[in-house]
Protein backbone atom coordinates (compact mmCIF):
# COMPACT_ATOMS: atom_id res chain seq x y z
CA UNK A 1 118.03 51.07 12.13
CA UNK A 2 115.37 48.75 10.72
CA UNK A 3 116.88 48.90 6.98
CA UNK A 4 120.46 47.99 8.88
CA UNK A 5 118.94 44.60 10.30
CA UNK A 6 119.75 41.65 11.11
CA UNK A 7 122.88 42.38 13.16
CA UNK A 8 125.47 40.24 13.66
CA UNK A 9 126.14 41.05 17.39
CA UNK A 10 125.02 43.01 20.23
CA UNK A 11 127.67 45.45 19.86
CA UNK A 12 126.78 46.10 15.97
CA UNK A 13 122.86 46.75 17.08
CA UNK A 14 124.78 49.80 19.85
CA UNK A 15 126.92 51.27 17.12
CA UNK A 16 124.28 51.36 14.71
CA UNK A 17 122.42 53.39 17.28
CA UNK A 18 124.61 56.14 17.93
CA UNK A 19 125.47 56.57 14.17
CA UNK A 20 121.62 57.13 13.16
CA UNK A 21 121.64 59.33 16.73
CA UNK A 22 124.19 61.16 15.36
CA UNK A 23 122.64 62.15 12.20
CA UNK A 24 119.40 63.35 13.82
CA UNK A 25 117.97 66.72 12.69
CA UNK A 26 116.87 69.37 15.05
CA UNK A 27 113.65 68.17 14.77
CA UNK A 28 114.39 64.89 15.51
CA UNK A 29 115.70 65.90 18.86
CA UNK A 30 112.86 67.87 19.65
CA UNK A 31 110.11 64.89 18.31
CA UNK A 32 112.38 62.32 20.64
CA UNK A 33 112.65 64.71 23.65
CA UNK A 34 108.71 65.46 23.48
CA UNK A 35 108.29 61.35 24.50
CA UNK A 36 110.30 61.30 27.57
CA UNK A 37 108.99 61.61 30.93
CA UNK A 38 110.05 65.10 33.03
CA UNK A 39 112.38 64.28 35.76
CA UNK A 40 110.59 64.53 38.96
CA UNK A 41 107.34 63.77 37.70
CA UNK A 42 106.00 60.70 38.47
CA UNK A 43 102.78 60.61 37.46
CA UNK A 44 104.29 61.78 33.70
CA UNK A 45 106.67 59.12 33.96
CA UNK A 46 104.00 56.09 34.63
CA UNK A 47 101.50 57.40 32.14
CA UNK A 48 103.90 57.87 28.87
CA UNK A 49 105.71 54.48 29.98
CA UNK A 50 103.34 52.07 31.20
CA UNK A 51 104.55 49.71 28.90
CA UNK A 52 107.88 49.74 29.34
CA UNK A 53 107.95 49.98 33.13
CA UNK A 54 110.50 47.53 32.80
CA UNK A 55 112.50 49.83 30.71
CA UNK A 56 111.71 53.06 32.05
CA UNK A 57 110.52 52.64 35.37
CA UNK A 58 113.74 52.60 36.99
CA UNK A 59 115.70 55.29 35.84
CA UNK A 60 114.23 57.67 37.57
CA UNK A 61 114.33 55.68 41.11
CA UNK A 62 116.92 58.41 42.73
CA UNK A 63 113.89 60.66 42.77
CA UNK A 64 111.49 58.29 44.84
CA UNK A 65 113.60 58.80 47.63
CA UNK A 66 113.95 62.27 47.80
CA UNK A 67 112.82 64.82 50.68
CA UNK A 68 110.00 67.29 49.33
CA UNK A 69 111.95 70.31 49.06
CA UNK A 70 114.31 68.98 46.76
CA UNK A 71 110.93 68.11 44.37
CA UNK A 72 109.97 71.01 44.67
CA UNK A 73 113.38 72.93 43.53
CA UNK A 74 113.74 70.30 40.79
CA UNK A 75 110.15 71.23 39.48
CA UNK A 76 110.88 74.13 39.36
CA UNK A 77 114.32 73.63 37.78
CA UNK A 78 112.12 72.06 35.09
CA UNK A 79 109.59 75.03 34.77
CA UNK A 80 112.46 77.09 33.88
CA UNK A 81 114.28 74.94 31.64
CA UNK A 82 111.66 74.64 29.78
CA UNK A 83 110.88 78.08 29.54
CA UNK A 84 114.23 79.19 28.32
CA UNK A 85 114.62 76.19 26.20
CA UNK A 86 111.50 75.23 24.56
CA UNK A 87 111.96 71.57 25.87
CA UNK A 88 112.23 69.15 28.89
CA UNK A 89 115.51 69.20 30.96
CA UNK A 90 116.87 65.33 29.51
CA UNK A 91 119.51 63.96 32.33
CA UNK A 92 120.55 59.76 31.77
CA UNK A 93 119.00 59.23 35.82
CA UNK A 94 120.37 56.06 36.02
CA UNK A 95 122.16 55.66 39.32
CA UNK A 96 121.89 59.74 39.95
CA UNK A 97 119.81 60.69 43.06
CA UNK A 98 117.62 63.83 42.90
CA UNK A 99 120.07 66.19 44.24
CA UNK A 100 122.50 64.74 41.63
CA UNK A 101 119.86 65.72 38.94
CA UNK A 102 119.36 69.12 40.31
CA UNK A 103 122.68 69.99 40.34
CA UNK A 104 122.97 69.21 37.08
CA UNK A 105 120.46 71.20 35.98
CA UNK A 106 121.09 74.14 37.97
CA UNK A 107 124.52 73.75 36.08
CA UNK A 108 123.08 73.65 32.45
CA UNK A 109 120.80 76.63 32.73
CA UNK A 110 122.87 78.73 32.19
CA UNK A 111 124.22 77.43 28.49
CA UNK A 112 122.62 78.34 25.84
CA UNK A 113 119.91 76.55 23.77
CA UNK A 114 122.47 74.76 21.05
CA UNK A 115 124.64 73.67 23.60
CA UNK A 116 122.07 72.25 25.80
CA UNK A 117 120.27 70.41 22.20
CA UNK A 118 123.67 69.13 22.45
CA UNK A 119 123.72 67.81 25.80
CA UNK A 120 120.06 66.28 25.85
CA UNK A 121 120.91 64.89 22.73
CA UNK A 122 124.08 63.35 24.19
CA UNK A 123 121.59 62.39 27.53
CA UNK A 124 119.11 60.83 25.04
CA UNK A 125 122.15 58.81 23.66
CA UNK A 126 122.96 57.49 26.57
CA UNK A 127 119.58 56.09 27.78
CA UNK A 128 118.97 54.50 24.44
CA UNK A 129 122.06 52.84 24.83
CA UNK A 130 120.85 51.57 28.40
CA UNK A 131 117.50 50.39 27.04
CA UNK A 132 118.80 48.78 24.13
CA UNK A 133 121.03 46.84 26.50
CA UNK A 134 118.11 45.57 28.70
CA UNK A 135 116.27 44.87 25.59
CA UNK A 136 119.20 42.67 24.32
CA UNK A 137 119.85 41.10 28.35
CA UNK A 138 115.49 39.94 27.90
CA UNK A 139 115.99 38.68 24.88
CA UNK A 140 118.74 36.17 26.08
């Protein structure tokens, strides 16, 4: 991205995104997915973003409102996706509640691991895409 700079537009600096996405290894995924916060856990969440709460901090809001059990289950959710898939359970939160997110999950456990590297990946997309947007809204 940085050797692609200055962009002429907005629009150039989000398609430039997803085309360098799109080439990402494996291991890329897996480095990118290891920094983002666990949904459901807030703590996590505050301590690997507390500087960009203004970023971050908000994406996960549907879960600050939801009734204990449903925590619980989604922690669990987590515990398991993570054990079968060697990574965190990556779901673009914005404007999901917590039962949203656990029914997605619940729905994605059951794939297997390339197809679910595909869907983080494709998750991951989409909040980059949603930061880089609030970046570019600051910045004007």
């Amino acid at each position: 991205m940085e050797q692609s700079r200055p962009f002429s537009d907005s629009q150039s600096l989000l398609e430039k995104a997803d085309e360098v996405w799109a080439l990402s290894t494996k291991a890329d995924l897996l480095e990118a997915f290891e920094g983002h916060p666990e949904i459901g856990n807030v703590s996590s969440l505050r301590e690997k973003y507390r500087n960009t709460e203004k970023l971050a901090g908000h994406e996960q809001s549907g879960v600050n409102t939801a009734n204990e059990d449903t925590l619980q289950v989604l922690a669990q959710g987590n515990n398991d996706y993570k054990d079968k898939f060697g990574f965190i359970f990556i779901v673009c939160a914005t404007g999901k509640s917590a039962e949203e997110m656990l029914q997605l999950l619940q729905q994605r456990l059951p794939n297997s691991r390339n197809e679910e590297l595909e869907n983080a990946a494709e998750e991951q997309r989409k909040i980059t895409q949603i930061r880089l947007k609030k970046l570019l809204e600051e910045k004007a």
